[in-house]
PDB file of N, CA and C in Angstrom:
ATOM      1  N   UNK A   1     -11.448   0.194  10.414  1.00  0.00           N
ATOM      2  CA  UNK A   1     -10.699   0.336   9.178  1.00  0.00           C
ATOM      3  C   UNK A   1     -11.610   0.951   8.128  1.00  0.00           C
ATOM      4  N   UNK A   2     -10.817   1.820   7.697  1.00  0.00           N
ATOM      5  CA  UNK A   2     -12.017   2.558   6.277  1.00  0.00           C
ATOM      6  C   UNK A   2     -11.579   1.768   5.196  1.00  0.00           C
ATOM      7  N   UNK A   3     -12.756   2.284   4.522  1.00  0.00           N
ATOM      8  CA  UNK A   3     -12.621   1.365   2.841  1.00  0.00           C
ATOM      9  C   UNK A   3     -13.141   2.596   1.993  1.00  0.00           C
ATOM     10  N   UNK A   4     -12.616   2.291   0.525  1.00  0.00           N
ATOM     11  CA  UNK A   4     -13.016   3.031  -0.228  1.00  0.00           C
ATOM     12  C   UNK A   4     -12.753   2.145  -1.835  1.00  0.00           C
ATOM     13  N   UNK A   5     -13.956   2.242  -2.421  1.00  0.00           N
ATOM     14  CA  UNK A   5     -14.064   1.524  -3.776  1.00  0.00           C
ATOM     15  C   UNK A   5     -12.648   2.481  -4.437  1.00  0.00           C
ATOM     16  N   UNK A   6     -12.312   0.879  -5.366  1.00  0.00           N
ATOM     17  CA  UNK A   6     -10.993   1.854  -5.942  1.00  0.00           C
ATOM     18  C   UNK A   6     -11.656   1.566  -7.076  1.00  0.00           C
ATOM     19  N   UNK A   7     -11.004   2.638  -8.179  1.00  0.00           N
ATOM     20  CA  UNK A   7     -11.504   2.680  -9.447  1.00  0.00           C
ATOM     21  C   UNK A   7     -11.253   1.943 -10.554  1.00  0.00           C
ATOM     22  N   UNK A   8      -9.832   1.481 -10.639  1.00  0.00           N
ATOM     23  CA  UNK A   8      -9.553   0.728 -11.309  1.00  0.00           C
ATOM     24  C   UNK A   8      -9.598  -1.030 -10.974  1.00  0.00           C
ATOM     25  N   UNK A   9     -10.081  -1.269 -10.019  1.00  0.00           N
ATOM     26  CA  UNK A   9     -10.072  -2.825  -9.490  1.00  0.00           C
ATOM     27  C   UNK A   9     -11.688  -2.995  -9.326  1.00  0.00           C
ATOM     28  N   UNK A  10     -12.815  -1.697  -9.123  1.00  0.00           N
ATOM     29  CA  UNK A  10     -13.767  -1.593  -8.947  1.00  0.00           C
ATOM     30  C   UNK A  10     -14.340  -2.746  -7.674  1.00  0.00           C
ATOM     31  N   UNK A  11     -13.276  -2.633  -6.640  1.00  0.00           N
ATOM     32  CA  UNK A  11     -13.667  -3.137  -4.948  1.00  0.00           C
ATOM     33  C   UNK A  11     -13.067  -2.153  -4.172  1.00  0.00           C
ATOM     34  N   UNK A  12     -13.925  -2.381  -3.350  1.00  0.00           N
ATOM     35  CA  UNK A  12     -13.736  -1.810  -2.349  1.00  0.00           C
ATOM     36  C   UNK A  12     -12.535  -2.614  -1.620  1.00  0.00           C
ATOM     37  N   UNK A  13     -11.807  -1.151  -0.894  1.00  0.00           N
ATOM     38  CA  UNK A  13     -10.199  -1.484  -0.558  1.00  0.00           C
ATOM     39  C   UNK A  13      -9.996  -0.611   0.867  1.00  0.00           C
ATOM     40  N   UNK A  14      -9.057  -1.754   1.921  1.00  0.00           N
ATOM     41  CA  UNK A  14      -8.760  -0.961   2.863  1.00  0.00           C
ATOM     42  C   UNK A  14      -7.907   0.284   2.841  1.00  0.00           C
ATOM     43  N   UNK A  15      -8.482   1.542   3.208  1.00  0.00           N
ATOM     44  CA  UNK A  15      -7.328   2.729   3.194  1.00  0.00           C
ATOM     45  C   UNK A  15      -6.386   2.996   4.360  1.00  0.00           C
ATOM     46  N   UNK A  16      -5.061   3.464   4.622  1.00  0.00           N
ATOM     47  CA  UNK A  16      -4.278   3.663   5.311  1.00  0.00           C
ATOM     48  C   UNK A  16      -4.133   5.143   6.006  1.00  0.00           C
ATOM     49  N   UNK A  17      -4.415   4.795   7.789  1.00  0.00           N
ATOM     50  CA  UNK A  17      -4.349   6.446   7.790  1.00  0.00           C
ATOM     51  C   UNK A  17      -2.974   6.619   7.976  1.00  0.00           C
ATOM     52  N   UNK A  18      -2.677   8.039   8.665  1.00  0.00           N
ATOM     53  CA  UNK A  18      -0.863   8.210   8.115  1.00  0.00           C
ATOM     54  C   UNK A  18      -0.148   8.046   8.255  1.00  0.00           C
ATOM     55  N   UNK A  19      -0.278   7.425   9.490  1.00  0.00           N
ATOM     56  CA  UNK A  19       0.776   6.243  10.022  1.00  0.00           C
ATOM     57  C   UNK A  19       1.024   5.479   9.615  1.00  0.00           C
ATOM     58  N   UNK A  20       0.086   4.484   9.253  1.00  0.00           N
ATOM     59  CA  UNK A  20       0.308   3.405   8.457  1.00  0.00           C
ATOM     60  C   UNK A  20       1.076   3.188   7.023  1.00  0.00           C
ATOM     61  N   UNK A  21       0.446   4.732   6.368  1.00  0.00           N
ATOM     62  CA  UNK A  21       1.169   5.663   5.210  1.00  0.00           C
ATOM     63  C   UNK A  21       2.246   5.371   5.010  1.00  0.00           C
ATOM     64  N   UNK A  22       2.641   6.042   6.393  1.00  0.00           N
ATOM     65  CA  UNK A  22       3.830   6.882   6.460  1.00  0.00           C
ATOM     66  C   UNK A  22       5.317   5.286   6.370  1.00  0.00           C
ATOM     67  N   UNK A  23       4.792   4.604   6.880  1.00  0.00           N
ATOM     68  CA  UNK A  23       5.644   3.026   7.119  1.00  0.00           C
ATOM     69  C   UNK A  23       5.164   2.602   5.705  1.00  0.00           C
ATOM     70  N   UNK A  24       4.513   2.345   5.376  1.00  0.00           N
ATOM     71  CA  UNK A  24       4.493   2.027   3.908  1.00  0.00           C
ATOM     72  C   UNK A  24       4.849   2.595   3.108  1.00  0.00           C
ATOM     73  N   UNK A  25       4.835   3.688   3.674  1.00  0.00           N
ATOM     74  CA  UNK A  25       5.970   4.532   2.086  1.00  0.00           C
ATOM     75  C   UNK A  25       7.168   4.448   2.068  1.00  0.00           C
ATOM     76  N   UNK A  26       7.739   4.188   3.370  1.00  0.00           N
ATOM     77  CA  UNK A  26       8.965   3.592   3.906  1.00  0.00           C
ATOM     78  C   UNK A  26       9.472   2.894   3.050  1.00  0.00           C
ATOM     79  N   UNK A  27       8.817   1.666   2.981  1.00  0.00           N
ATOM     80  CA  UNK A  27       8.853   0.164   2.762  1.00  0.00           C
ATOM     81  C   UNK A  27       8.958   0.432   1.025  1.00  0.00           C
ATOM     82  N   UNK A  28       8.084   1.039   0.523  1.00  0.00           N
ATOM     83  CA  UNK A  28       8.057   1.344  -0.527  1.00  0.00           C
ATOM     84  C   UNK A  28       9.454   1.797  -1.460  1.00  0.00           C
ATOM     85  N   UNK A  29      10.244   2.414  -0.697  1.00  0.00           N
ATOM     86  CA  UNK A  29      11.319   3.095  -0.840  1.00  0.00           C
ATOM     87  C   UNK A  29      12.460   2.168  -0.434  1.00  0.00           C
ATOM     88  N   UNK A  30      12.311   1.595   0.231  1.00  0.00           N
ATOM     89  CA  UNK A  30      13.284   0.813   0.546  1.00  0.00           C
ATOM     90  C   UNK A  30      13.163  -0.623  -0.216  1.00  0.00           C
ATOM     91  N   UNK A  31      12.297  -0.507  -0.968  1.00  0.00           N
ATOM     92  CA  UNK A  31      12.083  -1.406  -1.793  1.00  0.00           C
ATOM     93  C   UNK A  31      12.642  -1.171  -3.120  1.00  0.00           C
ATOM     94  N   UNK A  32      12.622  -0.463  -3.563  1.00  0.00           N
ATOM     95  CA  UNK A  32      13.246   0.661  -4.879  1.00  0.00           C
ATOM     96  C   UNK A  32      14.431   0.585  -4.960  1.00  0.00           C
ATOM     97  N   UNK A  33      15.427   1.351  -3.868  1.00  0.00           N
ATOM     98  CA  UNK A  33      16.710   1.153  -3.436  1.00  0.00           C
ATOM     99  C   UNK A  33      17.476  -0.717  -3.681  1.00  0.00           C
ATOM    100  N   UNK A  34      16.571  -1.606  -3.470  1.00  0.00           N
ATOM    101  CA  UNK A  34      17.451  -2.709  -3.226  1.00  0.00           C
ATOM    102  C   UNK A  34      17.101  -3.620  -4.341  1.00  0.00           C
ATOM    103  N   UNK A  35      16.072  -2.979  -5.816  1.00  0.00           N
ATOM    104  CA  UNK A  35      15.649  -3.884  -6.158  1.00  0.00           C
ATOM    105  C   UNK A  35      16.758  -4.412  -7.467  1.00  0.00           C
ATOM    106  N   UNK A  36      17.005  -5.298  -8.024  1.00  0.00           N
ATOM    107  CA  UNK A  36      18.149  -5.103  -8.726  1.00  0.00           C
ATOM    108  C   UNK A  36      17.203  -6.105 -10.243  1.00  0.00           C
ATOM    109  N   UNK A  37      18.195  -5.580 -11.162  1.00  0.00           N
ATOM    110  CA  UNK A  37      17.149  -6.369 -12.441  1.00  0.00           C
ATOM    111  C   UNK A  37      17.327  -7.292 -12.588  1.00  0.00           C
ATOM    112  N   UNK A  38      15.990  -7.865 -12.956  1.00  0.00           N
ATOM    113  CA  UNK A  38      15.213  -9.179 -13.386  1.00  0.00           C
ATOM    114  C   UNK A  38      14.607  -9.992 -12.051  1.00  0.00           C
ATOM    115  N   UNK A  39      14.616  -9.237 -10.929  1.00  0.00           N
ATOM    116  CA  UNK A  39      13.803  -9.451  -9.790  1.00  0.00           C
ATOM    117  C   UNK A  39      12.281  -9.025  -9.810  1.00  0.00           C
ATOM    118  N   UNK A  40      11.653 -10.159  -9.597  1.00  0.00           N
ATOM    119  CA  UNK A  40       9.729 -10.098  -9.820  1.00  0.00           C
ATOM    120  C   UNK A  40       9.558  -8.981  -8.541  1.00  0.00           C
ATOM    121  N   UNK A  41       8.225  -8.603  -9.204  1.00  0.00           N
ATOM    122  CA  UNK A  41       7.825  -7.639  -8.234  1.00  0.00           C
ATOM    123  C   UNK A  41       7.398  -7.956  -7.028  1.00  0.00           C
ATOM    124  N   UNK A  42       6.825  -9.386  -6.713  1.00  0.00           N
ATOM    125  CA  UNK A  42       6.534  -9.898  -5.590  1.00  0.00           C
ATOM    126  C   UNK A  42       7.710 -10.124  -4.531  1.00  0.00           C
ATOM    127  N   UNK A  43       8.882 -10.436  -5.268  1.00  0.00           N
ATOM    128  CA  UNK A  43       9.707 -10.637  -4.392  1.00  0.00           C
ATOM    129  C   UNK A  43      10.738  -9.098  -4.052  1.00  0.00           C
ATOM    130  N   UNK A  44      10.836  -7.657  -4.890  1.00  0.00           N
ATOM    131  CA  UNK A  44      11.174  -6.846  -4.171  1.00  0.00           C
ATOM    132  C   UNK A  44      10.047  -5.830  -3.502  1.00  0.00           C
ATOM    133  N   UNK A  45       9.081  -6.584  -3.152  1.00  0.00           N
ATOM    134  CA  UNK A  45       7.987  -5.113  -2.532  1.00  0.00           C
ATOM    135  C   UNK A  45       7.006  -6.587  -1.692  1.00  0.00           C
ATOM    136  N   UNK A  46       7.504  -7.951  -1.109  1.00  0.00           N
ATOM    137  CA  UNK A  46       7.085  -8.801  -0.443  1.00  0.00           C
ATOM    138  C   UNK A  46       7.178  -8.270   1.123  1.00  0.00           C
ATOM    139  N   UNK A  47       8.170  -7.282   1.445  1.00  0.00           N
ATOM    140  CA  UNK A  47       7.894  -6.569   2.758  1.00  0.00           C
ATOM    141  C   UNK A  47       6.547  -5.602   3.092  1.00  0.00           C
ATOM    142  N   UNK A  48       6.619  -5.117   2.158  1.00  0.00           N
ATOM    143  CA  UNK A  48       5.204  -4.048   1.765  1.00  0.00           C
ATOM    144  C   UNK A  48       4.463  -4.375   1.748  1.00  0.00           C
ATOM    145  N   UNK A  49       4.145  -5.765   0.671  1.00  0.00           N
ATOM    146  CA  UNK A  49       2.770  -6.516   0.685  1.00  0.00           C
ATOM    147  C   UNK A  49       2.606  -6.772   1.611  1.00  0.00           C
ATOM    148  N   UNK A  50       3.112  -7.666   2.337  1.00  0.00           N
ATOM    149  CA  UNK A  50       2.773  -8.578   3.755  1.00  0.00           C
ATOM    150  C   UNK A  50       2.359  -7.222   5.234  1.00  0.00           C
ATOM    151  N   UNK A  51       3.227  -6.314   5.213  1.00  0.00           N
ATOM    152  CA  UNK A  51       2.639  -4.936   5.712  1.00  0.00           C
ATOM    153  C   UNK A  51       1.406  -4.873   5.710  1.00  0.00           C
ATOM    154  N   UNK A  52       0.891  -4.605   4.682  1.00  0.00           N
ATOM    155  CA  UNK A  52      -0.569  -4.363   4.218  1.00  0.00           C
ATOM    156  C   UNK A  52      -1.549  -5.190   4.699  1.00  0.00           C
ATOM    157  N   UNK A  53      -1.118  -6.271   3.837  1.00  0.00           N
ATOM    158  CA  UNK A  53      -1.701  -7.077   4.557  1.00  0.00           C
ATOM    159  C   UNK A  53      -2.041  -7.811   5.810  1.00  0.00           C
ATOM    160  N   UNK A  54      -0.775  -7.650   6.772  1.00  0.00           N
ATOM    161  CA  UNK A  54      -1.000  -7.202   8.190  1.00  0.00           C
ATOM    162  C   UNK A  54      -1.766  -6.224   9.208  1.00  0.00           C
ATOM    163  N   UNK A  55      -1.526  -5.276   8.055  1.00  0.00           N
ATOM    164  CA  UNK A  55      -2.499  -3.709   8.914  1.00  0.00           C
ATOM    165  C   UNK A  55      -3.895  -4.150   8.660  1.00  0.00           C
ATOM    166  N   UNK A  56      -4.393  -4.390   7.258  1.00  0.00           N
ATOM    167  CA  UNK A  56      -5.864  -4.105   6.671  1.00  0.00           C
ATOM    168  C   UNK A  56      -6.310  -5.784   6.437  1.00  0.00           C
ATOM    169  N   UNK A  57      -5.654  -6.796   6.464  1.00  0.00           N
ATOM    170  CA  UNK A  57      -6.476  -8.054   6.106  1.00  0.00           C
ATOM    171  C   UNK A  57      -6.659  -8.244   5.074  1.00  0.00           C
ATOM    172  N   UNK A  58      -6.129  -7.695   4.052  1.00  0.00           N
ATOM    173  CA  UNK A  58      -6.266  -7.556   3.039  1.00  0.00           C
ATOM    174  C   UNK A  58      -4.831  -7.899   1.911  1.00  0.00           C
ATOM    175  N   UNK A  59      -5.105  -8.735   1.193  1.00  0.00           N
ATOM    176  CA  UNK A  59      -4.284  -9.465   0.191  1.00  0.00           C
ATOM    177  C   UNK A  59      -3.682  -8.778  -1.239  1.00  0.00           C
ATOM    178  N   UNK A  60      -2.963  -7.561  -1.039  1.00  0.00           N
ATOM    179  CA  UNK A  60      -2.705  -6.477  -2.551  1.00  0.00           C
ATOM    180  C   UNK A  60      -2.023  -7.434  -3.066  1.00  0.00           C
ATOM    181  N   UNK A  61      -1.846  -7.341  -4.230  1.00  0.00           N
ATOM    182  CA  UNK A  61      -0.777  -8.067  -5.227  1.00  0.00           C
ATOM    183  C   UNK A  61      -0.119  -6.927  -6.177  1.00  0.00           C
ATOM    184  N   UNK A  62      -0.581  -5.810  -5.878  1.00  0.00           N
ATOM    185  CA  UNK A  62       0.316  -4.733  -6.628  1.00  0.00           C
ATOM    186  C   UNK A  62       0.403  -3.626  -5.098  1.00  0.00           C
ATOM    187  N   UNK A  63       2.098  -3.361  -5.282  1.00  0.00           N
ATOM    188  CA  UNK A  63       2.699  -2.599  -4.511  1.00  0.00           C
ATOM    189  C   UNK A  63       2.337  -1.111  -5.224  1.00  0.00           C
ATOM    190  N   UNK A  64       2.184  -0.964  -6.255  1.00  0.00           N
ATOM    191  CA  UNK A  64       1.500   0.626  -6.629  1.00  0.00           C
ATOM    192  C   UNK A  64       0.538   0.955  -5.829  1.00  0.00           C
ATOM    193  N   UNK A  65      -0.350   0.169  -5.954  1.00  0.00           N
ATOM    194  CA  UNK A  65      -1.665   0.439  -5.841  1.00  0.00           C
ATOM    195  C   UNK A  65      -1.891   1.079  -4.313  1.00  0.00           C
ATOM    196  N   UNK A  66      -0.956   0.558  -3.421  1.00  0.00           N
ATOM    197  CA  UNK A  66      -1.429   0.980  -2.130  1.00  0.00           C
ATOM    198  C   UNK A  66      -0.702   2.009  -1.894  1.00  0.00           C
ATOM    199  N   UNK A  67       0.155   2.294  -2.620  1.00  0.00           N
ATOM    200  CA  UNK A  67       0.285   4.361  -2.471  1.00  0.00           C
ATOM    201  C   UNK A  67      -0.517   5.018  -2.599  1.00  0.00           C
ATOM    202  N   UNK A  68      -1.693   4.652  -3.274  1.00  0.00           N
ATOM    203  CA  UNK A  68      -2.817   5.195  -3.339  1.00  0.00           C
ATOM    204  C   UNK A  68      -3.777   5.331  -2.339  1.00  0.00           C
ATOM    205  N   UNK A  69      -4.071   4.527  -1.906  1.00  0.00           N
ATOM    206  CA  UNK A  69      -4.444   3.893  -0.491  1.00  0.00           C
ATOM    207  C   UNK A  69      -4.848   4.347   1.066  1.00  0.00           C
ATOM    208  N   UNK A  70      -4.548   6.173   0.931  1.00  0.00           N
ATOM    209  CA  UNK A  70      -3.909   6.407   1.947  1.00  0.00           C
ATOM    210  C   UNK A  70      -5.666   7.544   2.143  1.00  0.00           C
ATOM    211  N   UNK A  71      -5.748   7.757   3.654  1.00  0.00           N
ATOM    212  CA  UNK A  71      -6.752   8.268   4.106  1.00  0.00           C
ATOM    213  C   UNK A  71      -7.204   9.634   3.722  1.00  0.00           C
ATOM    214  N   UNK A  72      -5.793  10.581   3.996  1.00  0.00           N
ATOM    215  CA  UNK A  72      -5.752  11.696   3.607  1.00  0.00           C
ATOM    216  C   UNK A  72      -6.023  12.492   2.489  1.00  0.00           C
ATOM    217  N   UNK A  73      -5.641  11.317   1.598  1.00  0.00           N
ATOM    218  CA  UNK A  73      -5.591  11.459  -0.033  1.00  0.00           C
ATOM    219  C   UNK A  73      -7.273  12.012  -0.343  1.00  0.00           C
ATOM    220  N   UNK A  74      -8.038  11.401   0.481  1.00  0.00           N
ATOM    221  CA  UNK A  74      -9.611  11.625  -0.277  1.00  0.00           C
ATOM    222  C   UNK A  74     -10.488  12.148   0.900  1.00  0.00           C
ATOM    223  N   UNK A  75     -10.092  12.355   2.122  1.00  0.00           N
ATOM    224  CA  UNK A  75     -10.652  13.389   2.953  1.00  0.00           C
ATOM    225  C   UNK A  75      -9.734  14.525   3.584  1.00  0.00           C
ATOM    226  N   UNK A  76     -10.234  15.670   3.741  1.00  0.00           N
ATOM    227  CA  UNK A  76     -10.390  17.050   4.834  1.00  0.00           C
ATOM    228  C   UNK A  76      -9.453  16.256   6.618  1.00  0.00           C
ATOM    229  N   UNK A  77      -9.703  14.996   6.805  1.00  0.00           N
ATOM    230  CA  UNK A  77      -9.571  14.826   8.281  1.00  0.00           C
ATOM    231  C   UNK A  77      -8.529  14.637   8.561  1.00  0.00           C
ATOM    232  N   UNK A  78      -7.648  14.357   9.881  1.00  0.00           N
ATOM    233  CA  UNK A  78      -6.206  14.427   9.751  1.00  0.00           C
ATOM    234  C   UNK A  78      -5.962  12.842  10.208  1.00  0.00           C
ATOM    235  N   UNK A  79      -6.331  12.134   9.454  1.00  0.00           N
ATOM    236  CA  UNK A  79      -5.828  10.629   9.417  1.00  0.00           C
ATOM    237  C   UNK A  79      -4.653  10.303   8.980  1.00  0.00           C
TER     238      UNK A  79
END
Protein backbone atom coordinates (compact mmCIF):
# COMPACT_ATOMS: atom_id res chain seq x y z
CA UNK A 1 0.00 0.00 0.00
CA UNK A 2 1.44 3.51 -0.83
CA UNK A 3 1.24 6.44 1.41
CA UNK A 4 1.63 9.88 0.87
CA UNK A 5 1.75 12.84 3.55
CA UNK A 6 -1.40 14.84 2.96
CA UNK A 7 -1.17 18.45 3.34
CA UNK A 8 -3.81 19.52 5.08
CA UNK A 9 -3.99 16.72 7.97
CA UNK A 10 -0.07 16.77 7.77
CA UNK A 11 -0.02 12.49 8.02
CA UNK A 12 0.75 10.44 6.10
CA UNK A 13 -2.29 8.66 4.26
CA UNK A 14 -3.06 5.50 2.40
CA UNK A 15 -3.41 6.25 -1.48
CA UNK A 16 -5.79 4.37 -3.82
CA UNK A 17 -4.65 2.88 -7.05
CA UNK A 18 -7.47 2.94 -9.77
CA UNK A 19 -9.29 0.44 -8.99
CA UNK A 20 -9.81 1.07 -5.81
CA UNK A 21 -10.48 4.80 -7.21
CA UNK A 22 -12.53 3.86 -9.46
CA UNK A 23 -15.19 1.95 -6.65
CA UNK A 24 -14.79 4.75 -4.49
CA UNK A 25 -15.79 7.17 -6.70
CA UNK A 26 -18.65 5.00 -7.23
CA UNK A 27 -19.60 5.03 -3.74
CA UNK A 28 -18.98 8.56 -3.66
CA UNK A 29 -21.68 9.23 -6.12
CA UNK A 30 -23.97 7.11 -5.00
CA UNK A 31 -23.72 8.71 -1.96
CA UNK A 32 -24.72 12.22 -3.32
CA UNK A 33 -27.70 10.82 -5.19
CA UNK A 34 -29.39 9.39 -1.93
CA UNK A 35 -28.38 11.90 0.49
CA UNK A 36 -31.44 13.83 1.60
CA UNK A 37 -31.33 17.02 4.10
CA UNK A 38 -30.35 17.15 7.50
CA UNK A 39 -28.58 13.72 7.14
CA UNK A 40 -24.86 13.76 8.93
CA UNK A 41 -22.18 13.11 6.79
CA UNK A 42 -21.17 9.97 8.49
CA UNK A 43 -24.23 8.44 7.90
CA UNK A 44 -24.61 9.33 3.95
CA UNK A 45 -20.89 8.47 2.83
CA UNK A 46 -20.71 5.39 5.87
CA UNK A 47 -20.45 3.00 2.70
CA UNK A 48 -17.36 4.86 1.46
CA UNK A 49 -15.83 5.25 4.73
CA UNK A 50 -15.95 1.70 5.74
CA UNK A 51 -14.60 0.97 1.90
CA UNK A 52 -11.59 2.73 2.74
CA UNK A 53 -11.18 1.63 5.45
CA UNK A 54 -11.38 -1.89 4.34
CA UNK A 55 -8.93 -1.42 1.38
CA UNK A 56 -6.13 0.76 3.36
CA UNK A 57 -6.66 0.10 7.30
CA UNK A 58 -7.15 3.16 7.65
CA UNK A 59 -9.93 5.17 9.62
CA UNK A 60 -11.03 8.62 7.20
CA UNK A 61 -13.66 10.57 8.85
CA UNK A 62 -14.02 12.87 5.88
CA UNK A 63 -15.45 11.40 2.63
CA UNK A 64 -13.75 14.47 0.63
CA UNK A 65 -10.66 13.83 1.50
CA UNK A 66 -10.24 10.46 -0.11
CA UNK A 67 -11.03 11.74 -3.60
CA UNK A 68 -7.97 12.98 -3.21
CA UNK A 69 -6.37 9.96 -2.35
CA UNK A 70 -5.88 8.39 -5.49
CA UNK A 71 -2.38 7.07 -6.97
CA UNK A 72 -2.51 8.55 -10.26
CA UNK A 73 -3.22 11.92 -9.06
CA UNK A 74 0.63 12.41 -7.97
CA UNK A 75 2.53 9.95 -10.19
CA UNK A 76 3.50 9.28 -14.14
CA UNK A 77 2.60 5.28 -13.32
CA UNK A 78 -0.51 3.58 -14.35
CA UNK A 79 -1.92 2.71 -10.90
Amino acid sequence: MNKLRCWSSKMETPILDLEDYSYAYKLYGEAIQRRDFGMTIEKSFKTKLNYYKEVTGFEETEPNSIMHYRIGQYTACKN
